[in-house]
PDB file of N, CA and C in Angstrom:
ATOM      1  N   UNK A   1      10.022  10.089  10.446  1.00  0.00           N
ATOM      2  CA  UNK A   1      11.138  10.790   9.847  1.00  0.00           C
ATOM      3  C   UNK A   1      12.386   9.904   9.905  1.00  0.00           C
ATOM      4  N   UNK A   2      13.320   9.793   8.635  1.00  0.00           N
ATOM      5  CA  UNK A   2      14.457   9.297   9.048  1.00  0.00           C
ATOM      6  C   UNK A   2      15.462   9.514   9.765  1.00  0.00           C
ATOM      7  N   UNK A   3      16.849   9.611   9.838  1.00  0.00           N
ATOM      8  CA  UNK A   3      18.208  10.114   9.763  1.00  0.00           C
ATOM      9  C   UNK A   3      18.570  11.758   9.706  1.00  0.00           C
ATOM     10  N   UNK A   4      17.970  11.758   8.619  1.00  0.00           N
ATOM     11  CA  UNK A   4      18.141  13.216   8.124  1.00  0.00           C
ATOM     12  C   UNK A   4      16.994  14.335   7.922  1.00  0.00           C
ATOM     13  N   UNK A   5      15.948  13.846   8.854  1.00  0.00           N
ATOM     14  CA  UNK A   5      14.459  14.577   9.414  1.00  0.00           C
ATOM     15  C   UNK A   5      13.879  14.944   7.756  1.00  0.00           C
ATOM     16  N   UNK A   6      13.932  13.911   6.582  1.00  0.00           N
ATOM     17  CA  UNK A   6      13.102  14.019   5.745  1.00  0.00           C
ATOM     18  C   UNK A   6      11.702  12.945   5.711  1.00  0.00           C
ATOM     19  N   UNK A   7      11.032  12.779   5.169  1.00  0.00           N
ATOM     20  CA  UNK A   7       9.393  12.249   5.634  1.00  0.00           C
ATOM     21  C   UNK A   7      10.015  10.840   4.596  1.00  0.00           C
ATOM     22  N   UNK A   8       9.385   9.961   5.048  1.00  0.00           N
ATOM     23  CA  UNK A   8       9.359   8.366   4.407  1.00  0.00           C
ATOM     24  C   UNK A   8       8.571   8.654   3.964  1.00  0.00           C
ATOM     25  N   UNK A   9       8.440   7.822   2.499  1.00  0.00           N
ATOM     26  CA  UNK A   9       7.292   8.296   1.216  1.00  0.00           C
ATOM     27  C   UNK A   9       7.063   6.449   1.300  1.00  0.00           C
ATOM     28  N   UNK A  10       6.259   5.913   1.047  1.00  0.00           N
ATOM     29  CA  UNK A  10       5.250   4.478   1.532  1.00  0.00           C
ATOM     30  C   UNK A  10       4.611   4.147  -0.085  1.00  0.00           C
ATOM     31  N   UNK A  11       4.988   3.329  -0.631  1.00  0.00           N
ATOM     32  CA  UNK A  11       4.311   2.623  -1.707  1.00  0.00           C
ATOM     33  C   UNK A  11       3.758   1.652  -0.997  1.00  0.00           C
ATOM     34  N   UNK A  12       2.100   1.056  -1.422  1.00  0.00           N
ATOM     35  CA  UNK A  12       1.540   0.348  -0.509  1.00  0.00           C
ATOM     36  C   UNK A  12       0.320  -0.434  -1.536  1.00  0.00           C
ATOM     37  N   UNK A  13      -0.151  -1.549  -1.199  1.00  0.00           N
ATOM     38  CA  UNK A  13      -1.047  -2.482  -1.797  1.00  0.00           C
ATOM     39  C   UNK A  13      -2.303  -2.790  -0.482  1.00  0.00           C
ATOM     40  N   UNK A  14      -2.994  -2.443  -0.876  1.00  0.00           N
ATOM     41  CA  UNK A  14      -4.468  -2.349  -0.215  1.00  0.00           C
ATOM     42  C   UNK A  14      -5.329  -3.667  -0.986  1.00  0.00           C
ATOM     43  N   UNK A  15      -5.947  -4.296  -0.122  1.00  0.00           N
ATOM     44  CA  UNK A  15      -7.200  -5.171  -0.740  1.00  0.00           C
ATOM     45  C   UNK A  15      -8.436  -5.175   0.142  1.00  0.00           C
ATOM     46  N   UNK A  16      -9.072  -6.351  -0.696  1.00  0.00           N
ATOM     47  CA  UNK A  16     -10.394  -6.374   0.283  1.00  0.00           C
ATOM     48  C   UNK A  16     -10.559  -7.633   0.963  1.00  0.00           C
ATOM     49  N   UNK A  17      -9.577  -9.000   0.235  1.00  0.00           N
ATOM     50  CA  UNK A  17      -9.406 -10.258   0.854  1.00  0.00           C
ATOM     51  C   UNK A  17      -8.297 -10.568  -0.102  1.00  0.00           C
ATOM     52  N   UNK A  18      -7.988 -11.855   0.603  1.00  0.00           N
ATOM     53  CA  UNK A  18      -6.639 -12.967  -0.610  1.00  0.00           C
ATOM     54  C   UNK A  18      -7.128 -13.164  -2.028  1.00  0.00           C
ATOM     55  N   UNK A  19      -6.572 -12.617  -3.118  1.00  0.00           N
ATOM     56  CA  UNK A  19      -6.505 -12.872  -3.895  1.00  0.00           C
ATOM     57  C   UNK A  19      -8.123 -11.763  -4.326  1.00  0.00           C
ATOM     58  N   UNK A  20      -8.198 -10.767  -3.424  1.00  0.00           N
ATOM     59  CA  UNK A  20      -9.107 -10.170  -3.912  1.00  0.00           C
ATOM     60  C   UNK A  20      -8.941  -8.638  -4.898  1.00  0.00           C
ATOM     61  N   UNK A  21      -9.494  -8.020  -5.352  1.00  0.00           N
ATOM     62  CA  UNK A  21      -9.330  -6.434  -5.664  1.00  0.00           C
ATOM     63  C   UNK A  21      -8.459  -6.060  -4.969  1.00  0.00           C
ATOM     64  N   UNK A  22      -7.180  -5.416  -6.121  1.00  0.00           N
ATOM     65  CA  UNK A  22      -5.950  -5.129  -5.238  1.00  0.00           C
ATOM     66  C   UNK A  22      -5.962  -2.897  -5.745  1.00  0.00           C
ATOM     67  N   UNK A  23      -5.589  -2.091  -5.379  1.00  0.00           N
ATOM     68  CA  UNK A  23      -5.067  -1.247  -5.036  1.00  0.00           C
ATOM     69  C   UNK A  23      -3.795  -0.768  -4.807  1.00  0.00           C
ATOM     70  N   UNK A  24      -3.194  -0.018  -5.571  1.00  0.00           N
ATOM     71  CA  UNK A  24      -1.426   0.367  -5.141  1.00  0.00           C
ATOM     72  C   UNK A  24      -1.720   2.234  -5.086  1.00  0.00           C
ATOM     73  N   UNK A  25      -1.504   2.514  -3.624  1.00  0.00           N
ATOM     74  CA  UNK A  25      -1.075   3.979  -4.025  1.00  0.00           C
ATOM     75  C   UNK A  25       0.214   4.303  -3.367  1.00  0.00           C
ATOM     76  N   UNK A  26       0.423   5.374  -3.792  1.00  0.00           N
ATOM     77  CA  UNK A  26       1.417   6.312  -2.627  1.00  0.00           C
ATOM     78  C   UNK A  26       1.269   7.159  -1.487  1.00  0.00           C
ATOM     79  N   UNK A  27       1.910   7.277  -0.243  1.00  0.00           N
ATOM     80  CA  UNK A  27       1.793   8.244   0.699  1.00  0.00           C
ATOM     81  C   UNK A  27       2.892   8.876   1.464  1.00  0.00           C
ATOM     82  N   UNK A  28       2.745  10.075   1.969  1.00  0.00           N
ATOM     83  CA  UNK A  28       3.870  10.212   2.791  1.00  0.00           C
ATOM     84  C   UNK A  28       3.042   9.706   4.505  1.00  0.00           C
ATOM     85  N   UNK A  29       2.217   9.290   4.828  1.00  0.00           N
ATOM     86  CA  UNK A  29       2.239   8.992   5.840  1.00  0.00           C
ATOM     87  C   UNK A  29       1.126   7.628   5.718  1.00  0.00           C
ATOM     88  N   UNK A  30       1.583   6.366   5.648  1.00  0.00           N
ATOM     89  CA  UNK A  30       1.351   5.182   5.937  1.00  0.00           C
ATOM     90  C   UNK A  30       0.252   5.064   6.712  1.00  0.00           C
ATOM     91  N   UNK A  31       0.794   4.934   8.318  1.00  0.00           N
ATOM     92  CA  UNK A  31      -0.955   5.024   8.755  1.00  0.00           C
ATOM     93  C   UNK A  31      -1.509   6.038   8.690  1.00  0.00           C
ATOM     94  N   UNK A  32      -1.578   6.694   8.589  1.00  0.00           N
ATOM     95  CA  UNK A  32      -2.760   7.721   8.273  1.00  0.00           C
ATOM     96  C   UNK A  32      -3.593   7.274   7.130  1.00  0.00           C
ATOM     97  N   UNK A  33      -2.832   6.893   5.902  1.00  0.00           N
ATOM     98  CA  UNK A  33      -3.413   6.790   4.640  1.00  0.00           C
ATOM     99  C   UNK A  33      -4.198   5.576   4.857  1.00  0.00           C
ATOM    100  N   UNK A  34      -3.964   4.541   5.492  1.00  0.00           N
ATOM    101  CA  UNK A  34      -4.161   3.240   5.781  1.00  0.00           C
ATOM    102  C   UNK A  34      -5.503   3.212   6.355  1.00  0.00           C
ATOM    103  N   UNK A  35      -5.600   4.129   7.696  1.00  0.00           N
ATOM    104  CA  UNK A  35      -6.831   4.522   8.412  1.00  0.00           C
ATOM    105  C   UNK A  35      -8.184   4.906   7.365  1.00  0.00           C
ATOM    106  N   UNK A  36      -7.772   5.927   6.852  1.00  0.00           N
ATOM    107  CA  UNK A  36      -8.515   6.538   5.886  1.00  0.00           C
ATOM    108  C   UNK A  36      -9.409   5.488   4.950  1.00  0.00           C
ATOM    109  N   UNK A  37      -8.088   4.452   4.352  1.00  0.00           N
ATOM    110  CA  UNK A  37      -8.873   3.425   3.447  1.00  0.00           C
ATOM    111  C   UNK A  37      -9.668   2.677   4.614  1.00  0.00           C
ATOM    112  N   UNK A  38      -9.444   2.286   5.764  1.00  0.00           N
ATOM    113  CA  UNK A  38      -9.978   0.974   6.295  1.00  0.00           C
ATOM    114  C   UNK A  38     -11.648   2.018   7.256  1.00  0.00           C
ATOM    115  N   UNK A  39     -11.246   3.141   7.161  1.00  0.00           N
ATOM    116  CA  UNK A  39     -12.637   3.559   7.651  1.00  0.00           C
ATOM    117  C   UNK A  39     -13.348   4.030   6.698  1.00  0.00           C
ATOM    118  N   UNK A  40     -13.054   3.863   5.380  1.00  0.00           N
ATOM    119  CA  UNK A  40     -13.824   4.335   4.144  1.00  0.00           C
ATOM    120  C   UNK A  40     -14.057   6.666   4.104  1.00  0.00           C
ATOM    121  N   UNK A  41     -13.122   6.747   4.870  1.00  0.00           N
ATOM    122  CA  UNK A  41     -12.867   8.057   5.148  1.00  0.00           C
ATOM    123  C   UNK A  41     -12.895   9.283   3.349  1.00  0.00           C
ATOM    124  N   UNK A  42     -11.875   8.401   2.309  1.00  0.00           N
ATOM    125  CA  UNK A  42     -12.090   8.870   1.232  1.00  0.00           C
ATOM    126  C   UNK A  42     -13.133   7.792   0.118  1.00  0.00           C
ATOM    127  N   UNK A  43     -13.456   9.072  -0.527  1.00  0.00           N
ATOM    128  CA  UNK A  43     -14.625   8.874  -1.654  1.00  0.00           C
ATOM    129  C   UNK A  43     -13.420   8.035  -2.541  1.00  0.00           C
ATOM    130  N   UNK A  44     -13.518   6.819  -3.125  1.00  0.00           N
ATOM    131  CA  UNK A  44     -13.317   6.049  -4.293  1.00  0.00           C
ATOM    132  C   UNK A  44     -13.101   4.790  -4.906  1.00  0.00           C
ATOM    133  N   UNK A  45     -11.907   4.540  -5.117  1.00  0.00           N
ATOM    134  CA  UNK A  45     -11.752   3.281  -5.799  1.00  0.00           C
ATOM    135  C   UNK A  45     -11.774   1.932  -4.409  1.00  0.00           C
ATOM    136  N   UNK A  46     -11.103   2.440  -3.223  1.00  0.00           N
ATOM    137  CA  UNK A  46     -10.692   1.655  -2.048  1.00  0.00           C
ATOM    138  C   UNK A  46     -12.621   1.461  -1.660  1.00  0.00           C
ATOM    139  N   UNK A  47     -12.833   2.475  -1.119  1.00  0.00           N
ATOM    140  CA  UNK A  47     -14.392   2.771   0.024  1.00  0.00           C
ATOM    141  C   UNK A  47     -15.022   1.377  -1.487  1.00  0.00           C
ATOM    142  N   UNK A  48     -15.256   1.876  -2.258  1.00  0.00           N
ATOM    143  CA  UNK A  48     -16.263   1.389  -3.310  1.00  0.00           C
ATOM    144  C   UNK A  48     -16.219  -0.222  -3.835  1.00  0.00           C
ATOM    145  N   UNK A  49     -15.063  -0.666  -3.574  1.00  0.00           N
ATOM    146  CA  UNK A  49     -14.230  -2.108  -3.416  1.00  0.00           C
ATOM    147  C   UNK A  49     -14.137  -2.592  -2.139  1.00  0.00           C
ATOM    148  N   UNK A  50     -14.257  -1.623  -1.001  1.00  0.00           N
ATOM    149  CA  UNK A  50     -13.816  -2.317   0.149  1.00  0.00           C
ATOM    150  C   UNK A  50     -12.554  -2.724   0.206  1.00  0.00           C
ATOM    151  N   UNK A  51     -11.340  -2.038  -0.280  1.00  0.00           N
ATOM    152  CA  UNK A  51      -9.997  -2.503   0.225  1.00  0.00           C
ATOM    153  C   UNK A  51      -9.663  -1.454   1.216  1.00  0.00           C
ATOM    154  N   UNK A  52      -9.701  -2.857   2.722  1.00  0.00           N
ATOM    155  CA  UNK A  52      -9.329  -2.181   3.827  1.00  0.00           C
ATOM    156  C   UNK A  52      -8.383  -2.917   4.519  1.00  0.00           C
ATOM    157  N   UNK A  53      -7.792  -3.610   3.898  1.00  0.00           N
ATOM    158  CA  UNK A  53      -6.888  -4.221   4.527  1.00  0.00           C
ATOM    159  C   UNK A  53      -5.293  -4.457   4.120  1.00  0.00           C
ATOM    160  N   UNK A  54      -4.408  -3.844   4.579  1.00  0.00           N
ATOM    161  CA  UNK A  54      -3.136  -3.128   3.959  1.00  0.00           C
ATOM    162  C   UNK A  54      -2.081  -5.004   3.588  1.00  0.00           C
ATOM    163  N   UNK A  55      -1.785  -5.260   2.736  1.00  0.00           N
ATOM    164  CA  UNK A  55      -1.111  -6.384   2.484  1.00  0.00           C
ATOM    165  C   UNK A  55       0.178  -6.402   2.045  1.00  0.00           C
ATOM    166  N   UNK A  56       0.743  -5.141   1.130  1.00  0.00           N
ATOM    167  CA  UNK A  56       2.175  -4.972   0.962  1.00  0.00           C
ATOM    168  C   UNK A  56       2.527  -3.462   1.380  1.00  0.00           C
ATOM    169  N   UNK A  57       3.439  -3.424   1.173  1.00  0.00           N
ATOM    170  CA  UNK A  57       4.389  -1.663   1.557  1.00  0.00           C
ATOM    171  C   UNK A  57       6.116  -1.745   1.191  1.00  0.00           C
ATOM    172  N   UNK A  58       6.300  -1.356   0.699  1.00  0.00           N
ATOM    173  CA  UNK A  58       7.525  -0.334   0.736  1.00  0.00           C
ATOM    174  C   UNK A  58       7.942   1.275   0.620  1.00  0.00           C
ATOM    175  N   UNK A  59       8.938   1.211   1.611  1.00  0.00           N
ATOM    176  CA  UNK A  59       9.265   2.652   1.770  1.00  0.00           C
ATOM    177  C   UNK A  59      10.462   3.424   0.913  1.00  0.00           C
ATOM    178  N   UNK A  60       9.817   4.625   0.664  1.00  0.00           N
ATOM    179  CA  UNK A  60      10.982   5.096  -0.132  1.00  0.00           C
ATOM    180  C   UNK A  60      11.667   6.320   0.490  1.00  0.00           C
ATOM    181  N   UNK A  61      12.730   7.024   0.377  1.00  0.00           N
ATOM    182  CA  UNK A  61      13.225   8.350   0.873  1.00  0.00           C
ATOM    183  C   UNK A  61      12.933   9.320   0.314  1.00  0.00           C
ATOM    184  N   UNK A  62      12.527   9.159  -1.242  1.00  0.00           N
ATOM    185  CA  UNK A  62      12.262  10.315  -2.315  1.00  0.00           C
ATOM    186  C   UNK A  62      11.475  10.111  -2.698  1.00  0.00           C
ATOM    187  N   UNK A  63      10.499  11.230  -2.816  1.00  0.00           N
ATOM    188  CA  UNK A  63       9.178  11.013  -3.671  1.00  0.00           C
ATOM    189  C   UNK A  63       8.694  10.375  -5.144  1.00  0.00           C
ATOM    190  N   UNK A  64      10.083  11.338  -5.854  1.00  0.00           N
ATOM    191  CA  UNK A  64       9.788  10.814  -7.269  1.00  0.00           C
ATOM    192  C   UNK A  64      10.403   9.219  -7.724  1.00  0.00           C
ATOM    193  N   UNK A  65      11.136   8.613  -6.318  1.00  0.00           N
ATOM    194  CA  UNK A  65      11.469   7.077  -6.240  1.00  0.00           C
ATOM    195  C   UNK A  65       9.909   6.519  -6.256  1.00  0.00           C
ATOM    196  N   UNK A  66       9.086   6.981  -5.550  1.00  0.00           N
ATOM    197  CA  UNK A  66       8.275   6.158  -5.058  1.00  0.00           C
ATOM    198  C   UNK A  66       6.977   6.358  -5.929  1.00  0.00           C
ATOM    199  N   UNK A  67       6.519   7.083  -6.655  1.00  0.00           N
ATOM    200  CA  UNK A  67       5.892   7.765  -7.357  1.00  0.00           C
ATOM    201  C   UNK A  67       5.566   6.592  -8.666  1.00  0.00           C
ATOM    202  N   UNK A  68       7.581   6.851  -9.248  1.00  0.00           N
ATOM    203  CA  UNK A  68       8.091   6.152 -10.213  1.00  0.00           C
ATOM    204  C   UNK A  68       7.709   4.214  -9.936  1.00  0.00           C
ATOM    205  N   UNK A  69       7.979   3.966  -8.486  1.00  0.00           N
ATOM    206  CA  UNK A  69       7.713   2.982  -8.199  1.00  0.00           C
ATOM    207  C   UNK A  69       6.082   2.701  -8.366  1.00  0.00           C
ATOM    208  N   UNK A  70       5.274   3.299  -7.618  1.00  0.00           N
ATOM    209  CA  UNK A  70       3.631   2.953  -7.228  1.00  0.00           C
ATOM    210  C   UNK A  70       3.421   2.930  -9.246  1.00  0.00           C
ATOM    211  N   UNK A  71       3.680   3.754  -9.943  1.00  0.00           N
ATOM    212  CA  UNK A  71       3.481   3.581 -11.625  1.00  0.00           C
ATOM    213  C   UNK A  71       4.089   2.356 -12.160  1.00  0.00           C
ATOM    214  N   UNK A  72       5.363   1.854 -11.709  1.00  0.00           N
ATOM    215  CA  UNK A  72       5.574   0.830 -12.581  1.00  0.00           C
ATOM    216  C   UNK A  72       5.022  -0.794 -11.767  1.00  0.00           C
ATOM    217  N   UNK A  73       4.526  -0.212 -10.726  1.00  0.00           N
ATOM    218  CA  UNK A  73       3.732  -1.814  -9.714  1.00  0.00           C
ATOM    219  C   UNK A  73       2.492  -1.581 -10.723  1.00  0.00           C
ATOM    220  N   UNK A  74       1.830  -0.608 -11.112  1.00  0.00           N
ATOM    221  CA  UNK A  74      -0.165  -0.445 -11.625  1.00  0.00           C
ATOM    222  C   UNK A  74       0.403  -1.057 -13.221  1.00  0.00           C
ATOM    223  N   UNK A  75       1.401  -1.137 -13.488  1.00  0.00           N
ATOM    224  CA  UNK A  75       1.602  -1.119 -15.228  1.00  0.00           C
ATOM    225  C   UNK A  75       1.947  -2.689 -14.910  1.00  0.00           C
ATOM    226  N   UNK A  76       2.072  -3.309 -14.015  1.00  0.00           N
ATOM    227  CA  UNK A  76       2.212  -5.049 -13.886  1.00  0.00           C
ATOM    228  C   UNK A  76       1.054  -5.733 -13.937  1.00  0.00           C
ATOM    229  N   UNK A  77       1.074  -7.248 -14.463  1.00  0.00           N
ATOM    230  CA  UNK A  77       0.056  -7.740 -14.454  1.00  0.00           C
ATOM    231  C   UNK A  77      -0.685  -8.491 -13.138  1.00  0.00           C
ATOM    232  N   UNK A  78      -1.669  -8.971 -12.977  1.00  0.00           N
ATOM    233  CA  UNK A  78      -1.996  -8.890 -11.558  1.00  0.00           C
ATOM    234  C   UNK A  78      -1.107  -9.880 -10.830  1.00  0.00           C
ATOM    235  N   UNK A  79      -0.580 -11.288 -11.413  1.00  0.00           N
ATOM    236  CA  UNK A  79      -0.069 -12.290 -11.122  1.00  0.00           C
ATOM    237  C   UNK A  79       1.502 -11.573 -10.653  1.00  0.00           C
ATOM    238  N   UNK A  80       1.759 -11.044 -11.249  1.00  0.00           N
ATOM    239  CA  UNK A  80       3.676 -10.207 -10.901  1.00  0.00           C
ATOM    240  C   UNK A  80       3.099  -9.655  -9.131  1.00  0.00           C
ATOM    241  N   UNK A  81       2.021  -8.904  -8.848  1.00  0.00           N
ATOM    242  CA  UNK A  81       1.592  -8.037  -7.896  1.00  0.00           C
ATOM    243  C   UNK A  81       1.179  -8.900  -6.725  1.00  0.00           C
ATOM    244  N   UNK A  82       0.504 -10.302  -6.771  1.00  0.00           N
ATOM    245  CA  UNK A  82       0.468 -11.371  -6.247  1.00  0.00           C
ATOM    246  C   UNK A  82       1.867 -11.847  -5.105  1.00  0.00           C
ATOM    247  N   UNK A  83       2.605 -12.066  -6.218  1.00  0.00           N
ATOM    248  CA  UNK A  83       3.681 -12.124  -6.128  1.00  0.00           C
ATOM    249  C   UNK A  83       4.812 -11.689  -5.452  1.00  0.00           C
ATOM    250  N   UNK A  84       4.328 -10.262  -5.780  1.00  0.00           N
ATOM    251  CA  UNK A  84       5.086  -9.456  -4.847  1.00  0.00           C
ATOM    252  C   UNK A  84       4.647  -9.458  -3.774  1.00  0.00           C
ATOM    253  N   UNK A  85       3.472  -9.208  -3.173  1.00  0.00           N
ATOM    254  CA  UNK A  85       2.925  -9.491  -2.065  1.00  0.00           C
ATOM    255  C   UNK A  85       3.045 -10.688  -1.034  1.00  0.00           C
ATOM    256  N   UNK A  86       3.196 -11.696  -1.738  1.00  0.00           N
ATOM    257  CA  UNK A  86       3.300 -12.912  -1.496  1.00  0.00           C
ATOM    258  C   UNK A  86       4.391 -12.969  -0.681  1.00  0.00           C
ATOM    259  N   UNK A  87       5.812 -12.827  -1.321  1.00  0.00           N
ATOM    260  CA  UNK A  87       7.249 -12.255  -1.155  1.00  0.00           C
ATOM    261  C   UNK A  87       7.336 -11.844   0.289  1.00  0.00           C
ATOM    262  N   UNK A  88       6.787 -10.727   0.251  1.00  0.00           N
ATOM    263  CA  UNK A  88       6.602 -10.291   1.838  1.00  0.00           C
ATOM    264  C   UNK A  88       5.502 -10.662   3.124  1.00  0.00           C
ATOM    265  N   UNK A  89       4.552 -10.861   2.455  1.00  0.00           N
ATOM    266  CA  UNK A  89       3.480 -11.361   3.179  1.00  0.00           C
ATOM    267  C   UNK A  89       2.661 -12.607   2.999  1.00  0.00           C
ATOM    268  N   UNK A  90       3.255 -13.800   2.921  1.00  0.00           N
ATOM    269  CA  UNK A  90       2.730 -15.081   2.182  1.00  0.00           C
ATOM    270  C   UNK A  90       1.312 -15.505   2.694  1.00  0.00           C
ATOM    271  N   UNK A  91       0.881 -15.126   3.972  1.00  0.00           N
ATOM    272  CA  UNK A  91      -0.507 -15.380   4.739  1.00  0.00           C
ATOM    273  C   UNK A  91      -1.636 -14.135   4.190  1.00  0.00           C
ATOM    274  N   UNK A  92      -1.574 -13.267   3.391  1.00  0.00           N
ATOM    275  CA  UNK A  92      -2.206 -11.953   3.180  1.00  0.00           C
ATOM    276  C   UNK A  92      -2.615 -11.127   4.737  1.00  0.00           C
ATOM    277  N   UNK A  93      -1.785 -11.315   5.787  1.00  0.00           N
ATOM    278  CA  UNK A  93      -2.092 -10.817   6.607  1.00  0.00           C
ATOM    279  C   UNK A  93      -2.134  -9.086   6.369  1.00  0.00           C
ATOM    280  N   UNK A  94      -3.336  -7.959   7.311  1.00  0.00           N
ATOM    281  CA  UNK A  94      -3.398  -7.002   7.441  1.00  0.00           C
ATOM    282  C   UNK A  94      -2.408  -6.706   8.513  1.00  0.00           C
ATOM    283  N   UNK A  95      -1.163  -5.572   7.825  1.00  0.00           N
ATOM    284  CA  UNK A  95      -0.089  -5.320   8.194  1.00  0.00           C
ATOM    285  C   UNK A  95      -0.518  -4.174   8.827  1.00  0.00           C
ATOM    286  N   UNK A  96      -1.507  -3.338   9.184  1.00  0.00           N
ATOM    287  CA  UNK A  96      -1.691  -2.432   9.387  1.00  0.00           C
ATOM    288  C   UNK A  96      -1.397  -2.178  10.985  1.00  0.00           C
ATOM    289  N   UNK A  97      -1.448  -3.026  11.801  1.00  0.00           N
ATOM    290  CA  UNK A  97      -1.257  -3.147  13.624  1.00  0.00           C
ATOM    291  C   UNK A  97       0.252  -2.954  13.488  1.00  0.00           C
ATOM    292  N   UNK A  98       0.900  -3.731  12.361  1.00  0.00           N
ATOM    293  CA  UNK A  98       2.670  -3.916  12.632  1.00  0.00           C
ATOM    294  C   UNK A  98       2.932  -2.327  12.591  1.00  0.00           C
ATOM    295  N   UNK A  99       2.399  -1.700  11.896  1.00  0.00           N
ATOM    296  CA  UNK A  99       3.102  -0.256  11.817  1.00  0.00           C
ATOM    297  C   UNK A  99       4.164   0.216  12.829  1.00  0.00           C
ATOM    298  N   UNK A 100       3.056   0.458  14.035  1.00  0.00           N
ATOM    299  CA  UNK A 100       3.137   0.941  15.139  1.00  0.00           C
ATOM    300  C   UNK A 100       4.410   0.160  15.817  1.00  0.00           C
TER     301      UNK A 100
END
């Protein structure tokens, strides 16, 4: 929770290795959602690809910020998404331990 006891909303990029099958969703709770992909917990696109390993994130305060955001990251081409990732995480390290 922030400041003002509203929930952080998490735009996030999931893969399966560097430069492998990438994934962008939204959540209001980061690790949790994170867990879920890396234990294959939900049925789909992540379990079925194997993206279990969390490589980008940003947080938003408002839902329909982040929403708006996770739609205009899937409408980029893969090289822009690279990129972005890159930006923050140049080793493709699994960010998922930093949470905590």
């Amino acid at each position: 929770m922030n400041r003002i006891n509203r929930p952080i909303i998490a735009v996030y990029i999931m893969t399966n290795s560097r430069n492998g099958t990438l994934y962008t969703g939204v959540t209001r709770d980061l690790v949790r959602r994170t867990y879920e992909h890396r234990n294959s917990l939900v049925k789909g696109f992540t379990s079925r690809y194997k993206c279990k390993k969390l490589v980008w994130y940003e947080v938003h305060e408002l839902v329909m910020n982040a929403v708006a955001r996770e739609k205009h990251i899937k409408d980029f081409e893969r090289i822009w998404k690279v990129n972005l990732i890159e930006t923050m995480n140049p080793e493709w390290r699994d960010l998922y331990d930093e949470l905590f």
